[in-house]
N, C-alpha and C. Protein backbone atom coordinates (compact mmCIF):
# COMPACT_ATOMS: atom_id res chain seq x y z
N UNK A 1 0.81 -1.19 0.00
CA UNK A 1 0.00 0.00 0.00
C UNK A 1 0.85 1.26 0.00
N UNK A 2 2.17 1.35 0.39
CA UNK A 2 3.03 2.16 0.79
C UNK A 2 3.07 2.65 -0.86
N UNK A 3 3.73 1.74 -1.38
CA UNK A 3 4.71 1.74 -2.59
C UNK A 3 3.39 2.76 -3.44
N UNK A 4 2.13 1.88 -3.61
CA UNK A 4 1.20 2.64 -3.92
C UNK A 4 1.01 4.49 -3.58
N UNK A 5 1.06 4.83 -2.56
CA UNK A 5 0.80 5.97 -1.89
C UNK A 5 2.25 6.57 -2.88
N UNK A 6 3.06 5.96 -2.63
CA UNK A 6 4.68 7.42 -3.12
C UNK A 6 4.43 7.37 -4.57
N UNK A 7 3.59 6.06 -5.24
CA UNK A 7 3.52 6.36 -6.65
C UNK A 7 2.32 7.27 -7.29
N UNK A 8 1.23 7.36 -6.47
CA UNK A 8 0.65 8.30 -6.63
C UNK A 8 0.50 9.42 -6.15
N UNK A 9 1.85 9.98 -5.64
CA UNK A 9 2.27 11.55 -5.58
C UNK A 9 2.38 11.94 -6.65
N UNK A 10 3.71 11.09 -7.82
CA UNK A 10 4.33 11.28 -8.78
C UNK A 10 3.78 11.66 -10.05
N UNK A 11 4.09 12.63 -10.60
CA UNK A 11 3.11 13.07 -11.73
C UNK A 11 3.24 12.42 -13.05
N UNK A 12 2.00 12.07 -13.68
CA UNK A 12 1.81 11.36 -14.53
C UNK A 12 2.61 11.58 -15.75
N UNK A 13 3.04 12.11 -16.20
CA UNK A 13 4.16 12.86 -17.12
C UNK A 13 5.24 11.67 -16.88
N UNK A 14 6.08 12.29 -15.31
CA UNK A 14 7.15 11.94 -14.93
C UNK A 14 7.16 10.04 -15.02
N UNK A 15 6.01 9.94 -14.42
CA UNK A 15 5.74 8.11 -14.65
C UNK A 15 5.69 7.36 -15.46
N UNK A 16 5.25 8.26 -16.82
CA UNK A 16 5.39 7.80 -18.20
C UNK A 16 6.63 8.03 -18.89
N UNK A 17 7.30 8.86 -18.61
CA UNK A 17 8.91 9.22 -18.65
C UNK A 17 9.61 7.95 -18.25
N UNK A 18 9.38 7.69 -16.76
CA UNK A 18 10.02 6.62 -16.13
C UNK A 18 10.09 5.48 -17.30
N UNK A 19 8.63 4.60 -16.90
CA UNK A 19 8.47 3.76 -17.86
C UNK A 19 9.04 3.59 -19.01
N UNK A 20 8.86 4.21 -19.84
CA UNK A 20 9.34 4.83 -21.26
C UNK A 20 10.76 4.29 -21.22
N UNK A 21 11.83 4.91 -20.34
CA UNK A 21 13.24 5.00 -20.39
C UNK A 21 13.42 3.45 -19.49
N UNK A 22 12.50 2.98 -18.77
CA UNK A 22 12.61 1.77 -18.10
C UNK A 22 12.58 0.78 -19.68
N UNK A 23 11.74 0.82 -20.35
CA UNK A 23 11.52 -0.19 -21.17
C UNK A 23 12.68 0.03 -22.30
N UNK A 24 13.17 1.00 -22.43
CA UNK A 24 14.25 1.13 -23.51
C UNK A 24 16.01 0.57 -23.23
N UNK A 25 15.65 0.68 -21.99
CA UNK A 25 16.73 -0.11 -21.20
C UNK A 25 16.99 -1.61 -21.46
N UNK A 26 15.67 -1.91 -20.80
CA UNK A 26 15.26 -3.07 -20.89
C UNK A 26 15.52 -3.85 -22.44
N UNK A 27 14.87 -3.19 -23.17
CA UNK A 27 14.66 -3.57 -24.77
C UNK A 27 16.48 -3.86 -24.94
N UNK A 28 17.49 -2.70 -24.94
CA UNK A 28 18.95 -2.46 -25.72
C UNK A 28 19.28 -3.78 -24.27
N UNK A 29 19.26 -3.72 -23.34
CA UNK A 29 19.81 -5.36 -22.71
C UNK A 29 19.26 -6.20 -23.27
N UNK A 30 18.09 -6.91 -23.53
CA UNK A 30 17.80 -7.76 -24.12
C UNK A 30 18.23 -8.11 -25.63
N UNK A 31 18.36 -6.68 -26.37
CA UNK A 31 19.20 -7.29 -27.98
C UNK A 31 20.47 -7.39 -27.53
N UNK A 32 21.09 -6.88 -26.79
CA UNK A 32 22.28 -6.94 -26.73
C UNK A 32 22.84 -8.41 -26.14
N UNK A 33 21.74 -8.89 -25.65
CA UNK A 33 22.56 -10.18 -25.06
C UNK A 33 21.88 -11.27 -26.24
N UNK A 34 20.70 -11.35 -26.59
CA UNK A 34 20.58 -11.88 -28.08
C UNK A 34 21.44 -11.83 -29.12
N UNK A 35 22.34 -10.68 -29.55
CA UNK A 35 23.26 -10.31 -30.52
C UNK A 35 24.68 -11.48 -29.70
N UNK A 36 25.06 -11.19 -28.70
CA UNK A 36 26.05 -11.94 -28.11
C UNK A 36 25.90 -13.31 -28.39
N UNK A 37 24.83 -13.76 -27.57
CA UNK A 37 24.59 -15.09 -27.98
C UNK A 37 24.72 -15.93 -29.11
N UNK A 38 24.27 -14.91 -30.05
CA UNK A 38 23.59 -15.60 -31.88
C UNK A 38 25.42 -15.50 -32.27
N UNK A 39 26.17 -14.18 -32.42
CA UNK A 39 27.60 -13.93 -32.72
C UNK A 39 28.56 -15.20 -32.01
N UNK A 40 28.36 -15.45 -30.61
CA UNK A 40 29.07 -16.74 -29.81
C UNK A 40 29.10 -17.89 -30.41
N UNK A 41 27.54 -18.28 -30.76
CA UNK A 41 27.59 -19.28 -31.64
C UNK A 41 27.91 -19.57 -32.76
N UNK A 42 27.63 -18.13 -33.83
CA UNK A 42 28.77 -18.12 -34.89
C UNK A 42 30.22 -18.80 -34.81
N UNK A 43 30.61 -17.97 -34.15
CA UNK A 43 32.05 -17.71 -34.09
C UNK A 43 32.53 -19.36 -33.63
N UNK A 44 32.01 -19.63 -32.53
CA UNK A 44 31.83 -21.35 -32.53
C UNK A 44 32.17 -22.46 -33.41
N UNK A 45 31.13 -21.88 -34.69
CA UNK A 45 30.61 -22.82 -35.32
C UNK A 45 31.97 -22.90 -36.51
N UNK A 46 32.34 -21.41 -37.00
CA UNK A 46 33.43 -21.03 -37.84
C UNK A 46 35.01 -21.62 -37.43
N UNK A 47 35.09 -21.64 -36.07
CA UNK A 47 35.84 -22.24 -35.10
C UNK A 47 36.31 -23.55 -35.57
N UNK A 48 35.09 -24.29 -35.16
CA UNK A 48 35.20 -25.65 -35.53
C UNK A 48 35.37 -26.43 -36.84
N UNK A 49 34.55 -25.37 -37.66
CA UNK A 49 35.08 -25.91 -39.43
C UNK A 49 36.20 -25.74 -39.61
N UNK A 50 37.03 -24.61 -39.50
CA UNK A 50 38.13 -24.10 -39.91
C UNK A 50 39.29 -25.34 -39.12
N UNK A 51 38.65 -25.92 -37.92
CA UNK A 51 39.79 -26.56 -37.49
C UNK A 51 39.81 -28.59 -37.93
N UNK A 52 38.52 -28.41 -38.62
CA UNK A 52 38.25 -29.95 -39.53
C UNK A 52 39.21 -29.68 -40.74
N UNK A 53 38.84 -28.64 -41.26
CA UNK A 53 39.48 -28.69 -42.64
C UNK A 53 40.95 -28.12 -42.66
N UNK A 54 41.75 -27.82 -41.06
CA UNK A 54 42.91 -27.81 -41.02
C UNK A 54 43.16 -29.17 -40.53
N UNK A 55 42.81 -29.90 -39.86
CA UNK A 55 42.90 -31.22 -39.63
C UNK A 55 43.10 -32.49 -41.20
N UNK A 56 41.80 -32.03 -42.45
CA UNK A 56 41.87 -32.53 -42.96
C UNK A 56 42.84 -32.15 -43.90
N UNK A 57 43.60 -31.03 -44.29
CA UNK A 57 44.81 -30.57 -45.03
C UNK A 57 45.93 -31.45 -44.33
N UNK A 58 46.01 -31.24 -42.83
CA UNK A 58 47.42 -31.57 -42.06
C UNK A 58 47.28 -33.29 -42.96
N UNK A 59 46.42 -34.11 -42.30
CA UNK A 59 45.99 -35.44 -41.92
C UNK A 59 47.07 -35.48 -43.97
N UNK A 60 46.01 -35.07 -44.79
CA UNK A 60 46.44 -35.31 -46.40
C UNK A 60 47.76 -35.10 -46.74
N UNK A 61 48.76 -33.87 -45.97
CA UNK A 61 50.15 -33.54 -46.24
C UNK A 61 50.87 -34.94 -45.37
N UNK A 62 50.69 -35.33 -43.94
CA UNK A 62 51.42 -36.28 -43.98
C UNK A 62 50.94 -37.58 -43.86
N UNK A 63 50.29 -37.63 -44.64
CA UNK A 63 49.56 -38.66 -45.67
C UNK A 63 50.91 -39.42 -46.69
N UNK A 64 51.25 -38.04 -47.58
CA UNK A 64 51.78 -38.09 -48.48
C UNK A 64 53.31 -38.15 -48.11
N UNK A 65 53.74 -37.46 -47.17
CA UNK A 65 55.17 -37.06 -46.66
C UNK A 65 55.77 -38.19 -45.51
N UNK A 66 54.83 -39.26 -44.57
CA UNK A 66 55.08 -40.33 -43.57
C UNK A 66 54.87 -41.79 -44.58
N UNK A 67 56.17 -42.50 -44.86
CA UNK A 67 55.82 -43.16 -45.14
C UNK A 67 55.08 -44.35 -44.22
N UNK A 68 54.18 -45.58 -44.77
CA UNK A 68 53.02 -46.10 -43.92
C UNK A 68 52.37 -45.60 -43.40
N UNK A 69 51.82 -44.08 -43.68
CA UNK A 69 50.70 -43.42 -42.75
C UNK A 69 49.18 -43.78 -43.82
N UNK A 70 48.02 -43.93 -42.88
CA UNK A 70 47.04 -43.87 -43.75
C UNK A 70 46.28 -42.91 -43.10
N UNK A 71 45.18 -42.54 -43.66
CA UNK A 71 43.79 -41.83 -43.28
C UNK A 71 43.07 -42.79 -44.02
N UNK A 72 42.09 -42.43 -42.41
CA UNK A 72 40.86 -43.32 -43.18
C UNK A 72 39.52 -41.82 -42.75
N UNK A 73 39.14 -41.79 -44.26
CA UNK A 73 37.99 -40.76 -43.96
C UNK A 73 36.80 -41.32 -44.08
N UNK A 74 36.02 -40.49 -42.81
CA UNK A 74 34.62 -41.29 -42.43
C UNK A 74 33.47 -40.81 -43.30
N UNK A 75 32.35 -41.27 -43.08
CA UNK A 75 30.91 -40.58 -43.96
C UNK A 75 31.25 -39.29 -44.28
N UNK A 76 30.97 -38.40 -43.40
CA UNK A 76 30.78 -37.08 -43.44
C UNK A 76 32.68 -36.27 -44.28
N UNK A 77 33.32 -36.62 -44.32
CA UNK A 77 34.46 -36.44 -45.14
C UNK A 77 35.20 -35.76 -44.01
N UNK A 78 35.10 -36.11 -42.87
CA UNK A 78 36.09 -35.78 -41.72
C UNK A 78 37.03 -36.81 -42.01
N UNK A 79 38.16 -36.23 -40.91
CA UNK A 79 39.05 -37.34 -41.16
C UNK A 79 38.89 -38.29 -39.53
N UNK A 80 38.20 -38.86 -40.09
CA UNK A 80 37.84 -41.07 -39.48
C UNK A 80 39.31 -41.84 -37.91
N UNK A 81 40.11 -41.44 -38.88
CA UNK A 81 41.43 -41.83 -38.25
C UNK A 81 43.06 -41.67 -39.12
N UNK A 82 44.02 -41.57 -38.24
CA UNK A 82 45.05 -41.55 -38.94
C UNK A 82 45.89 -42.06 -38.50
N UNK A 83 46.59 -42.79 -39.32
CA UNK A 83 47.71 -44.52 -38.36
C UNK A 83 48.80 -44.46 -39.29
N UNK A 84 49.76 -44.55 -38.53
CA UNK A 84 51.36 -44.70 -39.03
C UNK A 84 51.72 -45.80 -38.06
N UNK A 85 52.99 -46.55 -38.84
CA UNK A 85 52.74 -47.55 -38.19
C UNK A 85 54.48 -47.50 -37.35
N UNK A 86 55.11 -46.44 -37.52
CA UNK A 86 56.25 -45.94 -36.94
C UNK A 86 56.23 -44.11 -37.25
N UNK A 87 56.63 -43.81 -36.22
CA UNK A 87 56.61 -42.41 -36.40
C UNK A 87 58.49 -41.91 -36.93
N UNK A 88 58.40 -41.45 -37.68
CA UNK A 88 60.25 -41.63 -38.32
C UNK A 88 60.97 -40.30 -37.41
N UNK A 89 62.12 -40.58 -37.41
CA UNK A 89 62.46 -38.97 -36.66
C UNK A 89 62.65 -37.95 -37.55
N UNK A 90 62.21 -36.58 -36.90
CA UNK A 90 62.22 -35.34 -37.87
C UNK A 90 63.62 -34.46 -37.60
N UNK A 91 64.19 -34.70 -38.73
CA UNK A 91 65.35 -34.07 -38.45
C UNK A 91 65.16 -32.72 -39.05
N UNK A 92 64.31 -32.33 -39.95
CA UNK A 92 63.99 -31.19 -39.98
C UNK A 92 62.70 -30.88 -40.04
N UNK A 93 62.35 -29.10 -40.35
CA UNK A 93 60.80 -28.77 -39.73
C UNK A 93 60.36 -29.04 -41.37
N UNK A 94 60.84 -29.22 -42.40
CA UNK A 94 60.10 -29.59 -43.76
C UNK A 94 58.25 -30.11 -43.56
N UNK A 95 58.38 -31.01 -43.14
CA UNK A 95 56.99 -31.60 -43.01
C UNK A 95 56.05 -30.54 -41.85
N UNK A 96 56.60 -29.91 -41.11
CA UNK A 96 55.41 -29.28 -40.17
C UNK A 96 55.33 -27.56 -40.75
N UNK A 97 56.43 -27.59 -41.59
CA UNK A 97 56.38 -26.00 -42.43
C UNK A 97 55.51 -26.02 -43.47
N UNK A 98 55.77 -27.30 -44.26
CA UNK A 98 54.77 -27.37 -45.01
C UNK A 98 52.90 -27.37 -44.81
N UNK A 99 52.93 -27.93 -43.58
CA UNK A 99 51.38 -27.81 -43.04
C UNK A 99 50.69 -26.50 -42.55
N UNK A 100 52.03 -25.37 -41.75
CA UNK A 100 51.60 -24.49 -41.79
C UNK A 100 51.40 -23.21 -42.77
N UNK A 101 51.97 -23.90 -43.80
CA UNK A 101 52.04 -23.21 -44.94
C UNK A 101 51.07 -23.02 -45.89
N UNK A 102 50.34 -24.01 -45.17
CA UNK A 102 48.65 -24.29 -46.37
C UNK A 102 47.86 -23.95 -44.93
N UNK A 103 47.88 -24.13 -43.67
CA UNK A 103 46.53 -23.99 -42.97
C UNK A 103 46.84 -22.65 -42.30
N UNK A 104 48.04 -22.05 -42.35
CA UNK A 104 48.15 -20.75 -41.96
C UNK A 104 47.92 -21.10 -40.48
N UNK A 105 47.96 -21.75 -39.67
CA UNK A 105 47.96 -21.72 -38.27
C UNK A 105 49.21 -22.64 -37.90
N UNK A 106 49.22 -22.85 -36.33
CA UNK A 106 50.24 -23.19 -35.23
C UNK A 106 50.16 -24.76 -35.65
N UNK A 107 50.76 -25.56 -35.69
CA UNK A 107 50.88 -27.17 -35.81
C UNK A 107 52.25 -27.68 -34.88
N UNK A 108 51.44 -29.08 -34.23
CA UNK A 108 52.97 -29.95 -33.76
C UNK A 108 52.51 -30.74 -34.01
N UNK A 109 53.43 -32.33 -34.17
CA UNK A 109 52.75 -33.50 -34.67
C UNK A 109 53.45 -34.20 -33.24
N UNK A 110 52.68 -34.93 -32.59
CA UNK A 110 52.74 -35.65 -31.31
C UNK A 110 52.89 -37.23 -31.72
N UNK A 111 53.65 -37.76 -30.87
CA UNK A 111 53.75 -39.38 -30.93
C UNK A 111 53.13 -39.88 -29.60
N UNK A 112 52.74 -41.06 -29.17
CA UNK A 112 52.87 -41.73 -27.96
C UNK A 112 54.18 -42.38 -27.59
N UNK A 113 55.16 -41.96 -26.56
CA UNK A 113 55.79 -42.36 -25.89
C UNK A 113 55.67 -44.07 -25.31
N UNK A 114 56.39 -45.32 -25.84
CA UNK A 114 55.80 -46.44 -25.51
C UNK A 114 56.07 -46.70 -24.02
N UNK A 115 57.69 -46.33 -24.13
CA UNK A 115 57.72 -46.26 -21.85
C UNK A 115 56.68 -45.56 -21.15
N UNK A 116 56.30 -44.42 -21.50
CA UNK A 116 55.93 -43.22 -20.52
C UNK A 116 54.25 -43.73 -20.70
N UNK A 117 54.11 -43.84 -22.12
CA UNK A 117 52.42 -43.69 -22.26
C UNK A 117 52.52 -42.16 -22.32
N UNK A 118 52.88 -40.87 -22.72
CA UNK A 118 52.89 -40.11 -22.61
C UNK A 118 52.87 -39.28 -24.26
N UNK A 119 52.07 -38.51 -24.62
CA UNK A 119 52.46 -37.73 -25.86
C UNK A 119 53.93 -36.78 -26.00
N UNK A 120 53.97 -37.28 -26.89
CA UNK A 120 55.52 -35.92 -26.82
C UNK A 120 55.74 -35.45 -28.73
N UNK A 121 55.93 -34.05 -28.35
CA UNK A 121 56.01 -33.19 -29.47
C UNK A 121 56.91 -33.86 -30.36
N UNK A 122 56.95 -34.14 -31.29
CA UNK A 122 58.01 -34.46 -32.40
C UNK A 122 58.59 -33.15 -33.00
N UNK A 123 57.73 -32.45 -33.60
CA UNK A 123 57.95 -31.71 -33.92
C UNK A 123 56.98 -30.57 -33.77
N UNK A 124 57.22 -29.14 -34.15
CA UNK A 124 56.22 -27.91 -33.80
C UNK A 124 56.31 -26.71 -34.41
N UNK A 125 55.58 -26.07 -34.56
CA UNK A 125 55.91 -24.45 -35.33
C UNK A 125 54.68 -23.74 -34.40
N UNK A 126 55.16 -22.58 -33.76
CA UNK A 126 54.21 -21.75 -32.69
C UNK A 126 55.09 -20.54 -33.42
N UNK A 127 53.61 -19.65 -33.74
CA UNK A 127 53.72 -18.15 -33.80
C UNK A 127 54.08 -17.50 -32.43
N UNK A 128 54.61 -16.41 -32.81
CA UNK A 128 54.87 -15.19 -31.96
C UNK A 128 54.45 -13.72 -32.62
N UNK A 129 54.06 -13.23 -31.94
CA UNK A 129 53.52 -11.99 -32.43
C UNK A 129 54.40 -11.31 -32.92
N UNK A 130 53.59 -10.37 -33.69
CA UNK A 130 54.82 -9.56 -34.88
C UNK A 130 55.23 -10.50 -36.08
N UNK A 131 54.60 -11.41 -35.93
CA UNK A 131 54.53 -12.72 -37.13
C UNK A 131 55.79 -13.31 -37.61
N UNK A 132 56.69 -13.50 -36.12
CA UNK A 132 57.48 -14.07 -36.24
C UNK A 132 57.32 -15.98 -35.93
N UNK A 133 57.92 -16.19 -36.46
CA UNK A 133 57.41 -17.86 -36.00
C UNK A 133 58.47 -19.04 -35.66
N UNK A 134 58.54 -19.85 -34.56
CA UNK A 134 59.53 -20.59 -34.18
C UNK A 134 59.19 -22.29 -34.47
N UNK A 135 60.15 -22.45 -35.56
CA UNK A 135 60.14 -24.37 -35.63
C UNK A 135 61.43 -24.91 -34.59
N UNK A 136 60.96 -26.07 -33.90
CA UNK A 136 61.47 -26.80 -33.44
C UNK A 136 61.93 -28.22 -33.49
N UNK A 137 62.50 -29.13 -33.42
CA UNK A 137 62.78 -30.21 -33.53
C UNK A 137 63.47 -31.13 -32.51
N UNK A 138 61.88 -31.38 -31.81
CA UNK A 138 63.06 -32.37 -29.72
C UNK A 138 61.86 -33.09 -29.80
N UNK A 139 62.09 -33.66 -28.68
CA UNK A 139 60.53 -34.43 -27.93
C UNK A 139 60.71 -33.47 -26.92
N UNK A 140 59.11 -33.51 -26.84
CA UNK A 140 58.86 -32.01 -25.72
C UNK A 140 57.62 -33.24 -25.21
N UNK A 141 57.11 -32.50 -23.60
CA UNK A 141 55.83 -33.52 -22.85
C UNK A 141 54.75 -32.39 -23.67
N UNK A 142 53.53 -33.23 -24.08
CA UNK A 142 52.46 -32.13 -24.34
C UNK A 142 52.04 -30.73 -23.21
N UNK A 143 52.34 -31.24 -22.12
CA UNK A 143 52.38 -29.94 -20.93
C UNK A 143 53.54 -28.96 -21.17
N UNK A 144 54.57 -29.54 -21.56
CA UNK A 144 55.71 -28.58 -21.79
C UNK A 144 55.36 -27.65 -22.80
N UNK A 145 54.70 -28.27 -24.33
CA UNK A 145 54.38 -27.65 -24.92
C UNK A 145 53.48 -26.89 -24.97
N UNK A 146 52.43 -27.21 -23.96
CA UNK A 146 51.04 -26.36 -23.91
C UNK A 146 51.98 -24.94 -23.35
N UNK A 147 52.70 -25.28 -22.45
CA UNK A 147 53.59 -23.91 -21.57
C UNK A 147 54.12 -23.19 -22.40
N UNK A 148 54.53 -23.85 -23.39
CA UNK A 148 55.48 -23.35 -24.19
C UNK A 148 54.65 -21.93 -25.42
N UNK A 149 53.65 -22.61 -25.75
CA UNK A 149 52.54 -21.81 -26.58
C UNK A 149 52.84 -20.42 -25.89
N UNK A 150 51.99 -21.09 -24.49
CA UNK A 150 51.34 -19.74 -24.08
C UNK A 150 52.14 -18.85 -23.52
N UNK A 151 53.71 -19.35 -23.32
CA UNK A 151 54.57 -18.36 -23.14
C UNK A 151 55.15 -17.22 -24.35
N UNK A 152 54.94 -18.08 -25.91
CA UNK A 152 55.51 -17.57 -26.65
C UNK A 152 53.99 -16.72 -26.96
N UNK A 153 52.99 -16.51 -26.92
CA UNK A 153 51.15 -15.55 -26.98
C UNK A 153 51.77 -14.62 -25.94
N UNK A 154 52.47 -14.87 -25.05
CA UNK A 154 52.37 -14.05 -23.86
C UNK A 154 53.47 -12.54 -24.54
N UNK A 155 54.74 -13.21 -25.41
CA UNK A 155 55.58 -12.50 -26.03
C UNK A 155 54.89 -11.09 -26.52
């Protein structure tokens, strides 16, 4: 009853003012988090293609460049699986320059470790800003390398 009483002091003008600027508020939050949402999922979706069809470039270059490697591509023209049946040593970055050379992004090619059970980098190419870019050639632990990324983003 209170709330009632102080709202009908308030002059009808001013209350329709209120309202008015209440609902316009209201309205620009509501597109605005609609626009976020619909753009999130975009960006998502662009995300994920871009990283099939760098998958399916990488998977096709050392396809061609490992000898005994196969791909096997599934229904949908993803790539299914990819099996080598020895991973050879990389004495140079040839094969991982070449991949970033067609997908324009960061690549390492990982083995399983048969002692450790552990992934380890074979080889790698990580940007640095200013579009400088570093190839490597060690066994690195995939944690080393995750560190390693985000130290060289941090550059």
């Amino acid at each position: 009853m209170k709330l009632f009483s102080a709202l009908g002091s308030t002059k009808l003008t001013t209350a329709i003012a209120g309202l008015v600027l209440g609902s316009i508020v209201v309205t620009i939050i509501a597109y605005s988090v609609s626009n976020y949402m619909g753009l999130r999922e975009q960006a998502l979706q662009q995300a994920q293609i871009q990283q099939r069809t760098d998958l399916k470039t990488a998977a096709t270059i050392l396809e061609k460049r490992l000898a005994s490697s196969v791909v096997t591509w599934a229904e949908d023209n993803s790539v299914g699986a990819f099996q080598t049946y020895s991973i050879p040593r990389f004495y140079d970055n040839g094969t991982i320059d070449s991949i970033t050379r067609v997908t324009g992004a960061e690549a390492v090619v990982f083995s399983i470790d048969p002692a450790t059970g552990q992934f380890l980098a074979k080889t790698l190419k990580l940007s640095r800003r200013g579009g400088r870019a570093g190839s490597r050639v060690r066994d690195r632990s995939a944690e080393r390398c995750a560190r390693s990324a985000l130290a060289i983003a941090a550059l």
